[in-house]
Protein backbone atom coordinates (compact mmCIF):
# COMPACT_ATOMS: atom_id res chain seq x y z
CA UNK A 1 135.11 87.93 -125.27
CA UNK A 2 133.94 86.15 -128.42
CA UNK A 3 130.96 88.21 -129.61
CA UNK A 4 130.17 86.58 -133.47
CA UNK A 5 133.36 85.07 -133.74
CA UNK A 6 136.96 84.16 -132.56
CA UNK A 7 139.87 83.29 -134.83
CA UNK A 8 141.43 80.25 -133.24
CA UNK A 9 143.41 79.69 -136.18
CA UNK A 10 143.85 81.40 -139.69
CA UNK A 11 141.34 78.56 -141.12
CA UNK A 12 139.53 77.53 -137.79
CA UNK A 13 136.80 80.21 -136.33
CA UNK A 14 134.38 79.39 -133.03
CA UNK A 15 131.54 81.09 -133.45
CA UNK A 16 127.88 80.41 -131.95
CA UNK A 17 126.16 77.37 -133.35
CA UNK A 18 123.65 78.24 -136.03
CA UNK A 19 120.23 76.31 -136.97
CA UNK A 20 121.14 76.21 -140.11
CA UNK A 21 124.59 74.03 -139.25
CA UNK A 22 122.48 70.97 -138.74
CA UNK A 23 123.96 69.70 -142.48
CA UNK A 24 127.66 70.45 -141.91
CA UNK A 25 127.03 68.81 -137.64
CA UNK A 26 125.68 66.17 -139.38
CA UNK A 27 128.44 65.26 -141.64
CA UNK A 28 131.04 66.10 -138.79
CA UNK A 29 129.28 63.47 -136.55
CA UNK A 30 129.38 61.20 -139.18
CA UNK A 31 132.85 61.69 -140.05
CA UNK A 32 133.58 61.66 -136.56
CA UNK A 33 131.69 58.37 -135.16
CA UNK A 34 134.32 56.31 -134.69
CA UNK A 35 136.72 58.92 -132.88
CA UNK A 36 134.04 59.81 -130.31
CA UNK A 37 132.38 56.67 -129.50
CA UNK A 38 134.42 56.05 -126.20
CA UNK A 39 133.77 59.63 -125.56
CA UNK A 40 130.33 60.06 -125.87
CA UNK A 41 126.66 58.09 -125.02
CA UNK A 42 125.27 56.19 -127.33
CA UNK A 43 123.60 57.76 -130.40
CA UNK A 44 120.75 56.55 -132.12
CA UNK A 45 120.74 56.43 -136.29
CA UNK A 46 118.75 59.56 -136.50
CA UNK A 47 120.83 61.34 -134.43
CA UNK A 48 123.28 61.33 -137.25
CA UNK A 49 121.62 63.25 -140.01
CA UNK A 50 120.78 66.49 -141.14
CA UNK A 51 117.54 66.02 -139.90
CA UNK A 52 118.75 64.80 -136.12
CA UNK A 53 120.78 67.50 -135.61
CA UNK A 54 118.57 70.60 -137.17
CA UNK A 55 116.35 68.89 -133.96
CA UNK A 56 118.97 69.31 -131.88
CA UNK A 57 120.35 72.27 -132.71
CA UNK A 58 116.62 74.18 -132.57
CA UNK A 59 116.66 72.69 -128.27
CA UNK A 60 119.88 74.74 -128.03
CA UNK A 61 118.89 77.72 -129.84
CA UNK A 62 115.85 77.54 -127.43
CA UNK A 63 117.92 76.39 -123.95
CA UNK A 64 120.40 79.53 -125.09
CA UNK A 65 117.64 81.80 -125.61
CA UNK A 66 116.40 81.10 -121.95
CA UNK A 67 120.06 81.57 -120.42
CA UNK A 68 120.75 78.11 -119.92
CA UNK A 69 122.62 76.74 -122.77
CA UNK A 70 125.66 78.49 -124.77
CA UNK A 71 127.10 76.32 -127.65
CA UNK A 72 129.63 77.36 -130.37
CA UNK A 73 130.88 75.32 -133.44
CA UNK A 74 134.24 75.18 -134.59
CA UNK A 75 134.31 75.73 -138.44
CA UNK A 76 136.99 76.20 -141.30
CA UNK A 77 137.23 77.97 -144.34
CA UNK A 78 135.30 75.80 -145.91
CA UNK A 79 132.31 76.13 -143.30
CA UNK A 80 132.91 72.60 -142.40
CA UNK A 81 132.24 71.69 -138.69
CA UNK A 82 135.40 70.34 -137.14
CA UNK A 83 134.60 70.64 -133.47
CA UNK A 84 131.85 72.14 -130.75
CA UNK A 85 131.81 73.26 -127.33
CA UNK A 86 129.17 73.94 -125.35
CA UNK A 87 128.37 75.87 -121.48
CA UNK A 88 125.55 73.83 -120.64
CA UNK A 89 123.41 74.00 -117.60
CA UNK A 90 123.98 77.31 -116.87
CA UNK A 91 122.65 77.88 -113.62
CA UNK A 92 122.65 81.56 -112.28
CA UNK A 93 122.09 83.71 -108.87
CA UNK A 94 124.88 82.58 -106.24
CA UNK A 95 125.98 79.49 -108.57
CA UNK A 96 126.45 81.21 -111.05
CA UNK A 97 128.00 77.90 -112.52
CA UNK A 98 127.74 75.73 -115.45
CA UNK A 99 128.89 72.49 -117.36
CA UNK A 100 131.58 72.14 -120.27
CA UNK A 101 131.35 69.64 -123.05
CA UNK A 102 133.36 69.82 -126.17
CA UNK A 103 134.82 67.78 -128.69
CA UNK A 104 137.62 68.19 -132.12
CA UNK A 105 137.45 66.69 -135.37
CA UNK A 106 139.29 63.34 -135.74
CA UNK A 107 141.45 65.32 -138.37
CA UNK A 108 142.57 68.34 -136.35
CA UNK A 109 143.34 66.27 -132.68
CA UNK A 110 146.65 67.66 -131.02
CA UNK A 111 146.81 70.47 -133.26
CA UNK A 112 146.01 73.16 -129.95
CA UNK A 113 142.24 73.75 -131.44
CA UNK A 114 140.59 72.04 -128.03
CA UNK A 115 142.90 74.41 -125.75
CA UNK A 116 142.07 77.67 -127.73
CA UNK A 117 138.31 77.08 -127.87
CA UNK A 118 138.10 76.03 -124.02
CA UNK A 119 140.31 79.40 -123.24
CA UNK A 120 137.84 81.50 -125.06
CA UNK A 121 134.92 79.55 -124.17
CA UNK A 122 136.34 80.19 -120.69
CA UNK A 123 136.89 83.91 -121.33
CA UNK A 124 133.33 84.57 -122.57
CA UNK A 125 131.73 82.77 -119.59
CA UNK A 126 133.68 85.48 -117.27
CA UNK A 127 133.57 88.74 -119.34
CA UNK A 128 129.70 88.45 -121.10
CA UNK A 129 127.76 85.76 -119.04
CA UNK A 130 129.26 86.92 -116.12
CA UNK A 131 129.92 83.32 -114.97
CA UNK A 132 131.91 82.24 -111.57
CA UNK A 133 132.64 78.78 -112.23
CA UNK A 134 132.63 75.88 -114.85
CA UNK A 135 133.11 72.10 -114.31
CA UNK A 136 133.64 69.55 -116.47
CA UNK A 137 134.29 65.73 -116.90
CA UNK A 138 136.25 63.39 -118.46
CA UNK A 139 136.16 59.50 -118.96
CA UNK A 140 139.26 58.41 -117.00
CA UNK A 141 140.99 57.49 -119.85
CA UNK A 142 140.54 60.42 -122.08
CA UNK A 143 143.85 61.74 -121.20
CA UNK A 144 143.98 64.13 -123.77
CA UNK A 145 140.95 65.96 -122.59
CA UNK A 146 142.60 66.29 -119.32
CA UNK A 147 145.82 67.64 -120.11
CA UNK A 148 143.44 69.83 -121.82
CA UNK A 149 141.83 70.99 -118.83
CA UNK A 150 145.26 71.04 -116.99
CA UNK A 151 146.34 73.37 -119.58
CA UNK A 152 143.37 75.86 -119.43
CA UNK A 153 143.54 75.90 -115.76
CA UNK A 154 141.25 73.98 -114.52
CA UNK A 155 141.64 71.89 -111.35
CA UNK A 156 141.43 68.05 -110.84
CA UNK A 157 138.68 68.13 -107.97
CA UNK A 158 137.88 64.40 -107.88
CA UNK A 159 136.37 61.12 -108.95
CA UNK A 160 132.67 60.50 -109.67
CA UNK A 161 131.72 57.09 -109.65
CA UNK A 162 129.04 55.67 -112.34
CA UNK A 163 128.81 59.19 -113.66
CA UNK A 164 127.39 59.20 -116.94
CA UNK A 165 126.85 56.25 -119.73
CA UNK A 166 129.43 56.39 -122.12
CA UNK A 167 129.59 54.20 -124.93
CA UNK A 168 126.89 51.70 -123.25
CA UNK A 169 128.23 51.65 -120.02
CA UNK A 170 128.05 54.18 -116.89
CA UNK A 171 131.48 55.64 -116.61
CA UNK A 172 133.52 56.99 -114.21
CA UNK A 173 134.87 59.66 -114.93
CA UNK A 174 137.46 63.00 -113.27
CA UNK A 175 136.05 65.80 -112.25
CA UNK A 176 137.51 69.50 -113.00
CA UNK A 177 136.29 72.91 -112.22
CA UNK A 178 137.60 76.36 -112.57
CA UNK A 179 136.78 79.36 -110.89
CA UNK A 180 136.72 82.62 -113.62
CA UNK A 181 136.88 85.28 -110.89
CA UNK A 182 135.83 86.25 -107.61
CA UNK A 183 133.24 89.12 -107.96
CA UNK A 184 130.26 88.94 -105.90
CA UNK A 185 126.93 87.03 -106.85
C-alpha cells in the first residue's frame, strides 16, 4: 500500500502528486515532448508551463478529493519529475472500477520504473481504495506499454476502434483490464 511514498528505486520514489509540482511537471513535459507525442493528445503551448500544469494539477487535487481521481508522480533525488501515473475515473458501488494512464521519462525508459509504479499503483487500488478492477489502453503500437501490462498482469481484453485522439488523429488502441480481487461490492 503506498501511503506518502514508495521506493521504486534507491533514487526514484512514487508518491502522490503535489500542487506545488506544477514547476518540476512542467519541465518533465517539456523535456519529455518529443518522447510522448505518439503517446499522448495533442497539447496546447500553455499546457507546457509552470503555469499549465499548477492548473492542472489543482483539477486533480480536486477530482482526488471527491474520490474520483488518484495521481502519483515519479520523482528522484533531485525532486525532478521523471514519470506519473494516474487511477482516473474512479467509479465506485458495484464497479468499483477505474482507468490507468501513466507515462516514464525519456531518460529512465526500460529501466523497470513503468512495471514497479503500475504494481504499486495496482496494489494501492486493492488494499486502500478498495478497488475491483482497472483498465487501461494502449496505442497499438506502443509495445512497450503492453508488455508492461502483460507483465503486471493485466489481460489483453480487446480492440477499440477510433478510441481516443492521439497525436491528431483518433487511435485505435488495445484494451487491458485486471481484476485486484474478488471481495464483494
Amino acid at each position: 500500500m503506498i501511503a506518502d511514498y514508495c521506493a521504486l528505486t534507491p533514487d526514484v520514489l512514487l508518491r502522490p502528486a503535489a500542487t506545488d509540482d506544477a514547476a518540476a511537471l512542467a519541465r518533465a513535459y517539456r523535456r519529455n515532448r518529443d518522447h510522448l507525442r505518439p503517446w499522448e493528445p495533442n497539447r496546447n503551448e500553455t499546457f507546457f508551463t509552470t503555469e499549465g500544469q499548477a492548473d492542472r494539477l489543482r483539477d486533480m487535487a480536486a477530482l482526488r478529493r471527491a474520490g474520483r481521481m488518484m495521481p502519483w508522480v515519479l520523482a528522484d533525488g533531485r525532486g525532478e519529475i521523471v514519470g506519473l501515473v494516474n487511477l482516473a475515473n474512479i467509479v465506485h458501488n458495484a464497479f468499483r472500477s477505474t482507468n490507468l494512464g501513466y507515462w516514464v521519462d525519456a531518460g529512465h525508459a526500460g529501466k523497470g520504473l513503468a512495471t514497479a509504479a503500475v504494481l504499486a499503483v495496482c496494489r494501492d487500488a486493492d488494499e486502500r481504495l478498495g478497488l475491483h478492477r482497472i483498465e487501461a489502453g494502449t496505442v497499438l503500437t506502443n509495445t512497450a506499454s503492453q508488455r508492461v501490462l502483460e507483465k503486471c498482469g493485466f489481460e489483453l481484453i480487446g480492440t477499440a476502434r477510433n478510441y481516443l485522439h492521439i497525436d491528431g488523429a483518433w487511435r485505435d488502441h488495445l484494451l487491458f483490464q485486471k481484476i485486484l480481487n474478488d471481495r464483494p461490492a
